[in-house]
C-alpha atoms as a PDB file:
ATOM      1  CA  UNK A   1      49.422  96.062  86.498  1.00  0.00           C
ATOM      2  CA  UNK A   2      51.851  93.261  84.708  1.00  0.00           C
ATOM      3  CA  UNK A   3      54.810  91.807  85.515  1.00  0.00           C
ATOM      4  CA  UNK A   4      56.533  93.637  83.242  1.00  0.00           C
ATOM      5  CA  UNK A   5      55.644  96.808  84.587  1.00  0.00           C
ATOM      6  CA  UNK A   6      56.909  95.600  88.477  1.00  0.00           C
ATOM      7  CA  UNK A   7      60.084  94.400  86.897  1.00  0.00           C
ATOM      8  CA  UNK A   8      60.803  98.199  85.456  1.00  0.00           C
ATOM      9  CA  UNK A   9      60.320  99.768  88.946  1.00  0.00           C
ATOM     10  CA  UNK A  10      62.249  97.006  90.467  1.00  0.00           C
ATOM     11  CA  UNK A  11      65.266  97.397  88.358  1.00  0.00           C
ATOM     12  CA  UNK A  12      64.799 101.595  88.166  1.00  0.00           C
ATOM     13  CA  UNK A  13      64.357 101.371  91.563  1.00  0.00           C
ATOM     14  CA  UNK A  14      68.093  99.624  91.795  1.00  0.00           C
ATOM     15  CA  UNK A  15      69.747 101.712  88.996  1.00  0.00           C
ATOM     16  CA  UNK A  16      68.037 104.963  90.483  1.00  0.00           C
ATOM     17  CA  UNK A  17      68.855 106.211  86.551  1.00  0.00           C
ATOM     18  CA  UNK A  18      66.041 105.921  84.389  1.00  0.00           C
ATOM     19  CA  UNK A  19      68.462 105.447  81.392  1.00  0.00           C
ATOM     20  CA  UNK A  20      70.442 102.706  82.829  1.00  0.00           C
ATOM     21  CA  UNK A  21      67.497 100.815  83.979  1.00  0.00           C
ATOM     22  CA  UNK A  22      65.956 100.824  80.288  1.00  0.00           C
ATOM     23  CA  UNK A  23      68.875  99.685  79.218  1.00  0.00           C
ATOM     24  CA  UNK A  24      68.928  96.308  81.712  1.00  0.00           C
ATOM     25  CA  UNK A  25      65.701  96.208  80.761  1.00  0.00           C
ATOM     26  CA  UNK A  26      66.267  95.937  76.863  1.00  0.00           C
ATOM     27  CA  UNK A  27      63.696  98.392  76.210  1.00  0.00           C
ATOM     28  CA  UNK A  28      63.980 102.046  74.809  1.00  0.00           C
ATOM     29  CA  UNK A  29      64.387 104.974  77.896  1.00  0.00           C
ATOM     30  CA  UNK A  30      60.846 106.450  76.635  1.00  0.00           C
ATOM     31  CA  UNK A  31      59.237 103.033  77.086  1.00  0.00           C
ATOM     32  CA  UNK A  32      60.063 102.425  80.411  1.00  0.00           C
ATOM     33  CA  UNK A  33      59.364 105.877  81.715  1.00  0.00           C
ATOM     34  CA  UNK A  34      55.803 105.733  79.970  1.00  0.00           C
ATOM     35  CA  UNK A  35      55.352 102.008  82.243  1.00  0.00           C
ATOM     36  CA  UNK A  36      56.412 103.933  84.996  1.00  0.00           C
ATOM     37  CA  UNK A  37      53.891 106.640  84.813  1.00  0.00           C
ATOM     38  CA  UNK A  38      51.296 104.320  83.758  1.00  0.00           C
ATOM     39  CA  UNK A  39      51.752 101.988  87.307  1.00  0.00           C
ATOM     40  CA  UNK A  40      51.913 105.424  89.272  1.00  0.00           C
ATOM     41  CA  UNK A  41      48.613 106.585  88.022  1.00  0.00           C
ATOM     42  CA  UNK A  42      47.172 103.112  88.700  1.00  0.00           C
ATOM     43  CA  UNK A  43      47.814 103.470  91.904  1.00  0.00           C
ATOM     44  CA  UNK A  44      47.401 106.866  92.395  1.00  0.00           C
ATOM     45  CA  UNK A  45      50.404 107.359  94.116  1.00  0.00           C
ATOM     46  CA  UNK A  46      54.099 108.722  93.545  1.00  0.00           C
ATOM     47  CA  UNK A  47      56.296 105.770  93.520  1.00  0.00           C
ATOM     48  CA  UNK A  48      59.655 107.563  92.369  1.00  0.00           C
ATOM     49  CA  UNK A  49      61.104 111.571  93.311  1.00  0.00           C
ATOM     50  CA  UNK A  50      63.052 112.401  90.238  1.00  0.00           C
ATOM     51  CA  UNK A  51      65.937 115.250  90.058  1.00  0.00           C
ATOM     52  CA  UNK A  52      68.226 116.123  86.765  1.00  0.00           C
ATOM     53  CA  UNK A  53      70.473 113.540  88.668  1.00  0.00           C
ATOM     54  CA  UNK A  54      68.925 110.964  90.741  1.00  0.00           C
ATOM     55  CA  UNK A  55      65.401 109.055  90.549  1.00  0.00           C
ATOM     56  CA  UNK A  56      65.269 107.275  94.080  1.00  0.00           C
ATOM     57  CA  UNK A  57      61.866 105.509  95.150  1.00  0.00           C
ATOM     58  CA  UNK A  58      59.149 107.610  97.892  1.00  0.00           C
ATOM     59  CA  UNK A  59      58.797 105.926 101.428  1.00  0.00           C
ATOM     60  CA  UNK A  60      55.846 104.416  99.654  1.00  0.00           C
ATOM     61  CA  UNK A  61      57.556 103.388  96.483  1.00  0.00           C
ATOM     62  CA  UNK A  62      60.030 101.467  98.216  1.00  0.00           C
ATOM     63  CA  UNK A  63      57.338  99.574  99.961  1.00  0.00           C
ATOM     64  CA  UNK A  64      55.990  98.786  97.203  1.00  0.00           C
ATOM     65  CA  UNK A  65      59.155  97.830  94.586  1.00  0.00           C
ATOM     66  CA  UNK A  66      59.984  95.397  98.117  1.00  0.00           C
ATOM     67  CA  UNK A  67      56.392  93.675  97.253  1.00  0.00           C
ATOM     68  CA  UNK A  68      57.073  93.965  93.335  1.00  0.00           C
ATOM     69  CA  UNK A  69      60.374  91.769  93.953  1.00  0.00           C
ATOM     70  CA  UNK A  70      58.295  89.215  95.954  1.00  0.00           C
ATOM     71  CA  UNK A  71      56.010  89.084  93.258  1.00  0.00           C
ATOM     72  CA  UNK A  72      58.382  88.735  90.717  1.00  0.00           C
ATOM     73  CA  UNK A  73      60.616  85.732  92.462  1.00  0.00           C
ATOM     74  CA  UNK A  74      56.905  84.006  92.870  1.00  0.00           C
ATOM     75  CA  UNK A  75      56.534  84.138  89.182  1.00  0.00           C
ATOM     76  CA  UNK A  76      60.315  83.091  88.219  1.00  0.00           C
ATOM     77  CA  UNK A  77      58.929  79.810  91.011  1.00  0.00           C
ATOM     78  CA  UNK A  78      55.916  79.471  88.594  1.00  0.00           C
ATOM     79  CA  UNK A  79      57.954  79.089  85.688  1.00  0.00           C
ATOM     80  CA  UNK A  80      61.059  76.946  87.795  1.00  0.00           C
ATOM     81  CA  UNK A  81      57.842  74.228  88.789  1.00  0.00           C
ATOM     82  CA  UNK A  82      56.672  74.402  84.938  1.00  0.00           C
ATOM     83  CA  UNK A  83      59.894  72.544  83.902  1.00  0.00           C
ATOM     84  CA  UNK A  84      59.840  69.942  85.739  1.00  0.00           C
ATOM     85  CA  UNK A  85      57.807  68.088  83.695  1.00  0.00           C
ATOM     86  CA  UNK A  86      60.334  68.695  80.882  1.00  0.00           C
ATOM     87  CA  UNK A  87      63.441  67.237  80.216  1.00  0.00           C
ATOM     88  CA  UNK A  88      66.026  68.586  82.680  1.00  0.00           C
ATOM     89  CA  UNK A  89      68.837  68.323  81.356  1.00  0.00           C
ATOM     90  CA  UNK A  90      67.169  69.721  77.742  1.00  0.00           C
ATOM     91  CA  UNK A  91      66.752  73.470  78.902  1.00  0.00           C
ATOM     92  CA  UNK A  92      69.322  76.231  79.101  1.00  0.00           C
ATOM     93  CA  UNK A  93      71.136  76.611  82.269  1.00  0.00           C
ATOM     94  CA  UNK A  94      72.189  80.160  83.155  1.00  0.00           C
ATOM     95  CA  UNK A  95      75.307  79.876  85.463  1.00  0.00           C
ATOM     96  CA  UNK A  96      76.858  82.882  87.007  1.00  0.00           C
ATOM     97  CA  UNK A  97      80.400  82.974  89.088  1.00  0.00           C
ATOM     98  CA  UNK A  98      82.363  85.910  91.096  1.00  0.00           C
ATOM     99  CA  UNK A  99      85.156  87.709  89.149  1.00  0.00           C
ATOM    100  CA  UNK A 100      88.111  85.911  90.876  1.00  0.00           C
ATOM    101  CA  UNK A 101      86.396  82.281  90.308  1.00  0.00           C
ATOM    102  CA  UNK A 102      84.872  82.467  86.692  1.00  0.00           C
ATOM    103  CA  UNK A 103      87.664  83.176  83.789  1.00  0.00           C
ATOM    104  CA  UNK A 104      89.753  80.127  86.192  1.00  0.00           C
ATOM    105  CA  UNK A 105      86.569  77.919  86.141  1.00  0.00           C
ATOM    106  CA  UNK A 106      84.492  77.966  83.433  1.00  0.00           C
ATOM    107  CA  UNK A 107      87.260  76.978  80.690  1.00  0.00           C
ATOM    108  CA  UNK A 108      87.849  73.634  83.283  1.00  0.00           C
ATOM    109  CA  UNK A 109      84.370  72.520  83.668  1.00  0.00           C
ATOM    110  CA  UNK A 110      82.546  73.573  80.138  1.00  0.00           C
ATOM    111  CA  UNK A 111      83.756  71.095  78.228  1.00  0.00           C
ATOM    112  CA  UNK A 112      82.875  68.339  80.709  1.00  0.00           C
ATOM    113  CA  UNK A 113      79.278  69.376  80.938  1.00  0.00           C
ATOM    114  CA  UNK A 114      79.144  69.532  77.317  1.00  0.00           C
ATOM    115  CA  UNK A 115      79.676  65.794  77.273  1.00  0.00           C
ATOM    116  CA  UNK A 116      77.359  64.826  80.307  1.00  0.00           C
ATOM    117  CA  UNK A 117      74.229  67.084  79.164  1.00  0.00           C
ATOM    118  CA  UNK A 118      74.997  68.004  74.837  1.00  0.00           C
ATOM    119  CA  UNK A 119      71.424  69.192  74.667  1.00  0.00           C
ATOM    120  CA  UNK A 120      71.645  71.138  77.443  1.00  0.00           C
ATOM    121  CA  UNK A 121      72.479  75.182  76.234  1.00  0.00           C
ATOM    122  CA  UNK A 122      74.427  76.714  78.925  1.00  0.00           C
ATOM    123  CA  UNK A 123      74.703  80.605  79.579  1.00  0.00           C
ATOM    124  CA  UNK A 124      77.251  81.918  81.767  1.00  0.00           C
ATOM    125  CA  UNK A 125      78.263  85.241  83.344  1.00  0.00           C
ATOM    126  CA  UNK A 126      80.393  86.799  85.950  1.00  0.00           C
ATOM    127  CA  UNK A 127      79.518  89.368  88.288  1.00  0.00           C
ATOM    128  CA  UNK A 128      80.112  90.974  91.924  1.00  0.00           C
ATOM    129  CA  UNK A 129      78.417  89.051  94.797  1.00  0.00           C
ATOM    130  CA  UNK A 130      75.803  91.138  95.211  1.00  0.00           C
ATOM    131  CA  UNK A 131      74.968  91.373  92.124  1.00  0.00           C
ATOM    132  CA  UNK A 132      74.736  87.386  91.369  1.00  0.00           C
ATOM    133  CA  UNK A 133      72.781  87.465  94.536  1.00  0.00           C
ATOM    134  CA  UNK A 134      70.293  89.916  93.022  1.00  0.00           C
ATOM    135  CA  UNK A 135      70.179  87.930  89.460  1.00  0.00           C
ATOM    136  CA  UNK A 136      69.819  84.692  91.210  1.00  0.00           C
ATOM    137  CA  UNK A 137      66.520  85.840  93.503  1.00  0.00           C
ATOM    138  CA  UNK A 138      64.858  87.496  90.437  1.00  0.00           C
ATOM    139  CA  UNK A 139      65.367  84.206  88.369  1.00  0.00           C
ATOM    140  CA  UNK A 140      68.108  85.476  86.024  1.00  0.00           C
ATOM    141  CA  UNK A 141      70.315  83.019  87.196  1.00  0.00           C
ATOM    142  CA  UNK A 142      69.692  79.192  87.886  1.00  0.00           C
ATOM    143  CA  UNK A 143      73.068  78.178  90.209  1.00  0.00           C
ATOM    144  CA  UNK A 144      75.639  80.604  91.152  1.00  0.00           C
ATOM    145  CA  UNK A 145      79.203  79.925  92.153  1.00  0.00           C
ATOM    146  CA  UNK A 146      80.649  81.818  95.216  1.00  0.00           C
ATOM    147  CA  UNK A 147      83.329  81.767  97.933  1.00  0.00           C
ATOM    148  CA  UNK A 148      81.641  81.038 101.244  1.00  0.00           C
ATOM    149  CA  UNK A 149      80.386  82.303 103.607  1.00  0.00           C
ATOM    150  CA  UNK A 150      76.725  82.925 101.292  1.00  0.00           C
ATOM    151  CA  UNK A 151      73.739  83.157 103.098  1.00  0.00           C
ATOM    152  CA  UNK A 152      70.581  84.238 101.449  1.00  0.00           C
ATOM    153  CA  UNK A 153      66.671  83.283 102.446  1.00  0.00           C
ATOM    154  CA  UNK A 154      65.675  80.183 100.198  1.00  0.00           C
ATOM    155  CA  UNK A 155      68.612  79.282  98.683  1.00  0.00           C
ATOM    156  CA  UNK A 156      70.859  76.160  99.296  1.00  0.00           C
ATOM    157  CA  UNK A 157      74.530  76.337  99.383  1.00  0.00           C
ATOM    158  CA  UNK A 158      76.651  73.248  98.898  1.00  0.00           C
ATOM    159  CA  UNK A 159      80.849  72.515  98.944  1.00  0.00           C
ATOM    160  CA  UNK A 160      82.868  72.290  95.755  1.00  0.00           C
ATOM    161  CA  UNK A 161      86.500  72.889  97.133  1.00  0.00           C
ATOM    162  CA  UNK A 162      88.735  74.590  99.019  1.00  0.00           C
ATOM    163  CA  UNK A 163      91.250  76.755  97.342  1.00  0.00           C
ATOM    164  CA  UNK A 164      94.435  77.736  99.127  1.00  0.00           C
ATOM    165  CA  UNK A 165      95.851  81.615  98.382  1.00  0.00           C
ATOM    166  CA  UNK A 166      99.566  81.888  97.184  1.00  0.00           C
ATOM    167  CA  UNK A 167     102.105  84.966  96.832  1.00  0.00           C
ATOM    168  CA  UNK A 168     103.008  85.833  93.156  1.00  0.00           C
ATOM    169  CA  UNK A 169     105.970  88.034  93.056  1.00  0.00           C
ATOM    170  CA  UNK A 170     109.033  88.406  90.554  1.00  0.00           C
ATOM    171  CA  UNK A 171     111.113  86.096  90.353  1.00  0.00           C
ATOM    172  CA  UNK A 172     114.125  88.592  91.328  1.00  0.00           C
ATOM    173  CA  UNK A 173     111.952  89.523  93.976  1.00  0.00           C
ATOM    174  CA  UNK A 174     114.359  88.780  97.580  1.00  0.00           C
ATOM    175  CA  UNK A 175     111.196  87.279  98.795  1.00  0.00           C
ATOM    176  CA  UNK A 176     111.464  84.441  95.671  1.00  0.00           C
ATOM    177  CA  UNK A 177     114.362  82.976  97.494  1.00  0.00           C
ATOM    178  CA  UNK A 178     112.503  81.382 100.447  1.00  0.00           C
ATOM    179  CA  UNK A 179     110.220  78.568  99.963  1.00  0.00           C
ATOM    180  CA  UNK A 180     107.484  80.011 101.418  1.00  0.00           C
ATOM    181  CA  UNK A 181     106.287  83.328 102.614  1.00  0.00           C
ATOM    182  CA  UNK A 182     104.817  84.325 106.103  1.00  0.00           C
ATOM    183  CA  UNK A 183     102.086  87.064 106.062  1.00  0.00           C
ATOM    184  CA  UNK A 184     104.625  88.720 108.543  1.00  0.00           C
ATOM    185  CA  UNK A 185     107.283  88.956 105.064  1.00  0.00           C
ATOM    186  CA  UNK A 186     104.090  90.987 103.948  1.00  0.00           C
ATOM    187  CA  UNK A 187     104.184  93.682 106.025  1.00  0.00           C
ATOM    188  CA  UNK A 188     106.593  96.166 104.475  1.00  0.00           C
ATOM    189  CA  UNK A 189     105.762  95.358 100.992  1.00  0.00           C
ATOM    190  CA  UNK A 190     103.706  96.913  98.786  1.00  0.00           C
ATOM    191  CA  UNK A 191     101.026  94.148  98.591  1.00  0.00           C
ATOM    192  CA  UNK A 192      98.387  94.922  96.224  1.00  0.00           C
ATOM    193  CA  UNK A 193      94.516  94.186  95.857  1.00  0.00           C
ATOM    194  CA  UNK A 194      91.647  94.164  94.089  1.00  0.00           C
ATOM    195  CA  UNK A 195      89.380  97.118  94.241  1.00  0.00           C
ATOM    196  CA  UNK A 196      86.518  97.697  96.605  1.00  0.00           C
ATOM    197  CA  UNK A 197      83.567  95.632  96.294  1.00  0.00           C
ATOM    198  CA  UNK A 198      85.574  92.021  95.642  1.00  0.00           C
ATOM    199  CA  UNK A 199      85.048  89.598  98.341  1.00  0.00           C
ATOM    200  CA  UNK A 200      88.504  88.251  97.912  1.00  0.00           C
ATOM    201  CA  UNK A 201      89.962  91.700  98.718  1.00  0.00           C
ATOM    202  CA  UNK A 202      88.421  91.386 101.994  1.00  0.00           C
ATOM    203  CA  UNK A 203      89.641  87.753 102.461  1.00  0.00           C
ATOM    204  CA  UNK A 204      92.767  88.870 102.246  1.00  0.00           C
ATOM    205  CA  UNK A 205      92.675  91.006 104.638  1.00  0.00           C
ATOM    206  CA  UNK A 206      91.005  88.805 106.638  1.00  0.00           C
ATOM    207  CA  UNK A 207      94.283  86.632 106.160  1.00  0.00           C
ATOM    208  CA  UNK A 208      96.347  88.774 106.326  1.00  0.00           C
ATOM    209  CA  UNK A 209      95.326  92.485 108.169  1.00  0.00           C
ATOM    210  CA  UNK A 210      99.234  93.684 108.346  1.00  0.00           C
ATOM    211  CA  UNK A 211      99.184  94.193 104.726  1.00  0.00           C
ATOM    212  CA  UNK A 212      97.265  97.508 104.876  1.00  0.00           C
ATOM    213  CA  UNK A 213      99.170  98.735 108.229  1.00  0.00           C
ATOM    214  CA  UNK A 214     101.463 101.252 105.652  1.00  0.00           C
ATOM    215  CA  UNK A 215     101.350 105.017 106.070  1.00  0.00           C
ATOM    216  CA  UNK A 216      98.353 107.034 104.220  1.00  0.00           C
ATOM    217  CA  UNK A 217     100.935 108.384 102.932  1.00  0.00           C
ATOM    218  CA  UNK A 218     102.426 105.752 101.247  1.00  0.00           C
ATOM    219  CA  UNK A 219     101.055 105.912  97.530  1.00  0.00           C
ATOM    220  CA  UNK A 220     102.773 102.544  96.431  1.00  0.00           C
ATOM    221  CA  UNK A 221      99.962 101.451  98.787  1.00  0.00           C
ATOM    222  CA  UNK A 222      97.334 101.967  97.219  1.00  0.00           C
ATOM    223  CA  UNK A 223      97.536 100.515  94.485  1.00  0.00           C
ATOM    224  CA  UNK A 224      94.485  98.459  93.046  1.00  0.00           C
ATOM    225  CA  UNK A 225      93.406  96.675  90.376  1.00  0.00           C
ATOM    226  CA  UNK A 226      89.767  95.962  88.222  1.00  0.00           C
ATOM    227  CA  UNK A 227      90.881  91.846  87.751  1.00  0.00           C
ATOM    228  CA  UNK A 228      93.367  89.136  89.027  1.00  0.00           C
ATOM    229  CA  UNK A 229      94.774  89.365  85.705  1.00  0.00           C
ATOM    230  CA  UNK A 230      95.386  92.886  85.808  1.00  0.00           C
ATOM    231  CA  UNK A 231      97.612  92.041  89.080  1.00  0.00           C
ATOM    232  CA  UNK A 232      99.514  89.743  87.547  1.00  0.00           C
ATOM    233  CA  UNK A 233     100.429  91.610  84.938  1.00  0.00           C
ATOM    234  CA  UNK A 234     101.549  94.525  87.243  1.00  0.00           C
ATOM    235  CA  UNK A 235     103.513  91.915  89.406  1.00  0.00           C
ATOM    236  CA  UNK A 236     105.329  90.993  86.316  1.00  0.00           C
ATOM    237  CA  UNK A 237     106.167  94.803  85.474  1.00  0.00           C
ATOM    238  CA  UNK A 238     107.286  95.029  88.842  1.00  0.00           C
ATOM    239  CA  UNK A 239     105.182  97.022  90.932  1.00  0.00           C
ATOM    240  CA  UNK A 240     104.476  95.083  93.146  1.00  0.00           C
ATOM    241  CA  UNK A 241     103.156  91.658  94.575  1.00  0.00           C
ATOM    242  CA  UNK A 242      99.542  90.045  95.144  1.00  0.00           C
ATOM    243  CA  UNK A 243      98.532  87.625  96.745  1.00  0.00           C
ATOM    244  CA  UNK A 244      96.487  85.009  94.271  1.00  0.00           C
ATOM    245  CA  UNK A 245      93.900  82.344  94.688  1.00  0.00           C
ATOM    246  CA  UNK A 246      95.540  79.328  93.542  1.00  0.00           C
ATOM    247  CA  UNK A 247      93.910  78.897  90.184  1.00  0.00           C
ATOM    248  CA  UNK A 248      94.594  82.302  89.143  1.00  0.00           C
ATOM    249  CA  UNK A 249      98.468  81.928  89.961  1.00  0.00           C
ATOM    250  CA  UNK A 250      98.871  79.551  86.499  1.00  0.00           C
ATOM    251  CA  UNK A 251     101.218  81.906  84.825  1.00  0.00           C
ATOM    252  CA  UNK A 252     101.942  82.643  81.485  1.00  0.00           C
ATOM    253  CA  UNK A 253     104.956  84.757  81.930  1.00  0.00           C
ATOM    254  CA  UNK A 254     108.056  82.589  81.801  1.00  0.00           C
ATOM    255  CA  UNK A 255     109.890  81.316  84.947  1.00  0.00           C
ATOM    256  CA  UNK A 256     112.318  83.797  85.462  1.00  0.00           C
ATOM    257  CA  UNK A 257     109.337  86.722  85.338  1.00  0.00           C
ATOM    258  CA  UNK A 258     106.757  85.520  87.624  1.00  0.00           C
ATOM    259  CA  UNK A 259     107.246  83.226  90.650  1.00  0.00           C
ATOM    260  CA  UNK A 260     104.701  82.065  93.584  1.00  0.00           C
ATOM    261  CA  UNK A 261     105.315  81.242  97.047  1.00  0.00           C
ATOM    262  CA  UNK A 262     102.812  79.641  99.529  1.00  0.00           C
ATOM    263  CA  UNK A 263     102.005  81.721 102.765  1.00  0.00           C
ATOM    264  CA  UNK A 264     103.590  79.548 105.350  1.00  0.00           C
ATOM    265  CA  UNK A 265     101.732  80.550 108.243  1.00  0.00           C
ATOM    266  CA  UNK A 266      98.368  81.244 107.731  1.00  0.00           C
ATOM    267  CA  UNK A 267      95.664  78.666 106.307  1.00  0.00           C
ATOM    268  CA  UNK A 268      94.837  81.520 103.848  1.00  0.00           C
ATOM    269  CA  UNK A 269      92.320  79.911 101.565  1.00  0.00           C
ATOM    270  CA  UNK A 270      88.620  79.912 100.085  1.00  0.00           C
ATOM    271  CA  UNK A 271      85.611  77.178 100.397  1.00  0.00           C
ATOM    272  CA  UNK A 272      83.926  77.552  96.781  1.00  0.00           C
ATOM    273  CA  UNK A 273      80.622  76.769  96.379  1.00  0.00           C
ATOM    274  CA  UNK A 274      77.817  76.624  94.205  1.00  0.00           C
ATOM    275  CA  UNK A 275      74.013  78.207  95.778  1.00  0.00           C
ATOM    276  CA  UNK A 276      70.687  77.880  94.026  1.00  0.00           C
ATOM    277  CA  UNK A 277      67.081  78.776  94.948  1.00  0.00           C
ATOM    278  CA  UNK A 278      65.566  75.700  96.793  1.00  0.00           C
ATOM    279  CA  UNK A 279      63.000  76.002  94.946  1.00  0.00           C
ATOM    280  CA  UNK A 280      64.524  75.373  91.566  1.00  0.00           C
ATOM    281  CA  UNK A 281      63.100  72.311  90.292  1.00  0.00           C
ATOM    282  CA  UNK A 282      66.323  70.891  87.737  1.00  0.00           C
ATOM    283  CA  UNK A 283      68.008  68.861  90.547  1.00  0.00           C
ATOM    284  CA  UNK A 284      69.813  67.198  87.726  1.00  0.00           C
ATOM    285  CA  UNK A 285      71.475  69.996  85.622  1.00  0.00           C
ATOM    286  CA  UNK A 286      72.333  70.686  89.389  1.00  0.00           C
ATOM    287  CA  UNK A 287      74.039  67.050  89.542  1.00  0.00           C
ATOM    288  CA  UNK A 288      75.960  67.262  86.254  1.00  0.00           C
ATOM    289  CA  UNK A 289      77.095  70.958  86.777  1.00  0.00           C
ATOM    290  CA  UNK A 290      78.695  69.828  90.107  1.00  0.00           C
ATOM    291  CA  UNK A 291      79.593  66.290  88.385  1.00  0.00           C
ATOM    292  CA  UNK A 292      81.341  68.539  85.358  1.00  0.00           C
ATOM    293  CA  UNK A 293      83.193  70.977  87.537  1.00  0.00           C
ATOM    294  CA  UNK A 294      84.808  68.105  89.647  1.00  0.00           C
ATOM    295  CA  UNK A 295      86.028  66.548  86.491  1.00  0.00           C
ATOM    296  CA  UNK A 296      87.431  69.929  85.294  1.00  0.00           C
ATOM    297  CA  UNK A 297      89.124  69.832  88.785  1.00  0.00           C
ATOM    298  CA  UNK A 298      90.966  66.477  88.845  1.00  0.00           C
ATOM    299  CA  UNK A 299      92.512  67.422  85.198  1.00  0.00           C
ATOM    300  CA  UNK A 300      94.368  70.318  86.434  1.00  0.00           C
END
C-alpha cells in the first residue's frame, strides 16, 4: 500500500469517473485502474462498484477512501514540518482564490509580493469553494482566499477586508438616474446571477431575496452567467443588470455604456479572507502574502 495508491482512490472516489480521475492524477487511465485493482486485492475487498457510467465507492470503500484522506493530509503535515527548517520565504507558495475574488486580486497583490519575497515562486489558481477546500486539506494548496463565513477542522481563518456590492446597469438604464439603488428598485428587474455553485450568488440573495420573487415563467429571469465578467458584458449589451462586488465593477466600457449605483439600503457586502491549515509551518510567506495584498489594496 503507498501513498500514491490512497491518493488514486481518493480522487476516483471524488470524480466517480475513472478517466477523469487519471487525468487529475497526471497519470494514464490504464495506470490508475491497474493501482486500483492492485489496493483491492491487497485488501481483499471491493472498494469501488463500477457501471458503463458511474464508479461510486462500496459501504466499505468509502470507509476506507475517508481513512486514505486522513492519511494523506498526515503526510502533506510531514512534508509542511520538513520546511521549516528551510528558508520560508525560498519555497513555492501555491495560493488559490474563489472565482469572483481571484482575476480582481491577484493582478493587485502579485507584484507586491514579488518585491517582499523575489525568491519565493508563487503558484496560483482559482476554483469553487469546495473545491479550494478540498485542495487545501489534501496539501495542494498552502493559503486560500475566500469570502467568509469558512469553517473547516484545522484550519485558521483571518480578515483581509470587507468589500461592499454595487449595481452595474446601463447607463440609459432609468435606474442610472438615482444616486443609489434600493434592493426594493430590484424587484421588477431582471437582475441576473452567477450560476449555481458560486457563493456570491447566494450572497446576493442573501442581500437581496426579492430579486428571485419573478414568475417561473418569466425567462428574462433566468438568466445566468459562468463569470462576473461574463455579466458585465451582458449588462453592457443590455440584458440586463447584476449586482457586482466592488472590485469587479472597474469597467472598461466607456461611461455612457456601463454605470454603477450603490444599494442604498442594505449593507450588502463581503468579509474576504485568507484560511490555511494550522498546521502549515511558513508563518512568514503567510505574513508577506497578507503584507502584499494590503499594499495591492491601498493602490487602488
Amino acid at each position: 500500500m503507498t501513498l500514491t495508491e490512497l491518493r488514486y482512490i481518493v480522487t476516483l472516489s471524488q470524480e466517480e469517473h475513472f478517466g477523469r480521475a487519471a487525468d487529475r492524477c497526471n497519470v494514464s487511465q490504464p495506470t490508475l485502474s491497474v493501482a486500483v485493482k492492485k489496493l483491492e486485492d491487497e485488501l481483499d475487498i471491493a472498494l469501488f462498484e463500477r457501471s458503463k457510467t458511474r464508479v461510486s465507492p462500496t459501504p466499505m470503500g468509502e470507509q476506507i477512501v475517508a481513512q486514505a484522506q486522513r492519511v494523506l493530509e498526515q503526510a502533506s503535515a510531514i512534508k509542511d514540518i520538513a520546511i521549516i527548517g528551510k528558508d520560508q520565504l525560498g519555497s513555492p507558495l501555491k495560493v488559490g482564490a474563489i472565482f469572483t475574488i481571484g482575476p480582481y486580486l491577484f493582478p493587485k497583490f502579485i507584484p507586491h509580493l514579488q518585491g517582499l519575497a523575489p525568491n519565493m515562486p508563487l503558484y496560483v489558481e482559482e476554483g469553487y469553494t469546495a473545491t479550494l477546500r478540498q485542495r487545501l486539506r489534501k496539501g495542494d494548496l498552502d493559503v486560500i482566499i475566500v469570502a467568509l463565513p469558512f469553517t473547516e477542522a484545522d484550519v485558521v481563518t483571518q480578515k483581509l477586508y470587507e468589500e461592499p456590492f454595487v449595481v452595474s446597469l446601463p447607463a440609459k438604464h432609468p435606474l442610472a438616474a438615482q444616486e443609489s439603488i434600493s434592493s426594493a428598485d430590484l424587484a421588477n428587474e431582471n437582475v441576473m446571477l452567477l450560476g449555481p455553485g458560486h457563493c456570491f450568488r447566494d450572497q446576493i440573495i442573501e442581500a437581496c431575496p426579492n430579486i428571485q420573487a419573478k414568475p417561473s415563467d418569466d425567462v428574462t429571469a433566468t438568466a445566468e452567467g459562468s463569470s462576473l465578467e461574463t455579466l458585465r458584458h451582458m449588462v453592457a449589451s443590455g440584458i440586463g443588470i447584476t449586482v457586482l462586488p466592488e472590485s469587479a465593477a472597474i469597467s472598461r466600457y466607456e461611461e455612457d455604456a456601463l454605470v454603477t449605483r450603490p444599494l442604498a439600503d442594505t449593507n450588502a457586502s463581503r468579509t474576504v479572507a485568507l484560511a490555511w491549515r494550522a498546521s502549515f509551518p511558513r508563518h512568514k510567506a503567510i505574513d508577506v502574502l497578507r503584507e502584499a495584498i494590503f499594499k495591492g489594496q491601498k493602490a487602488t
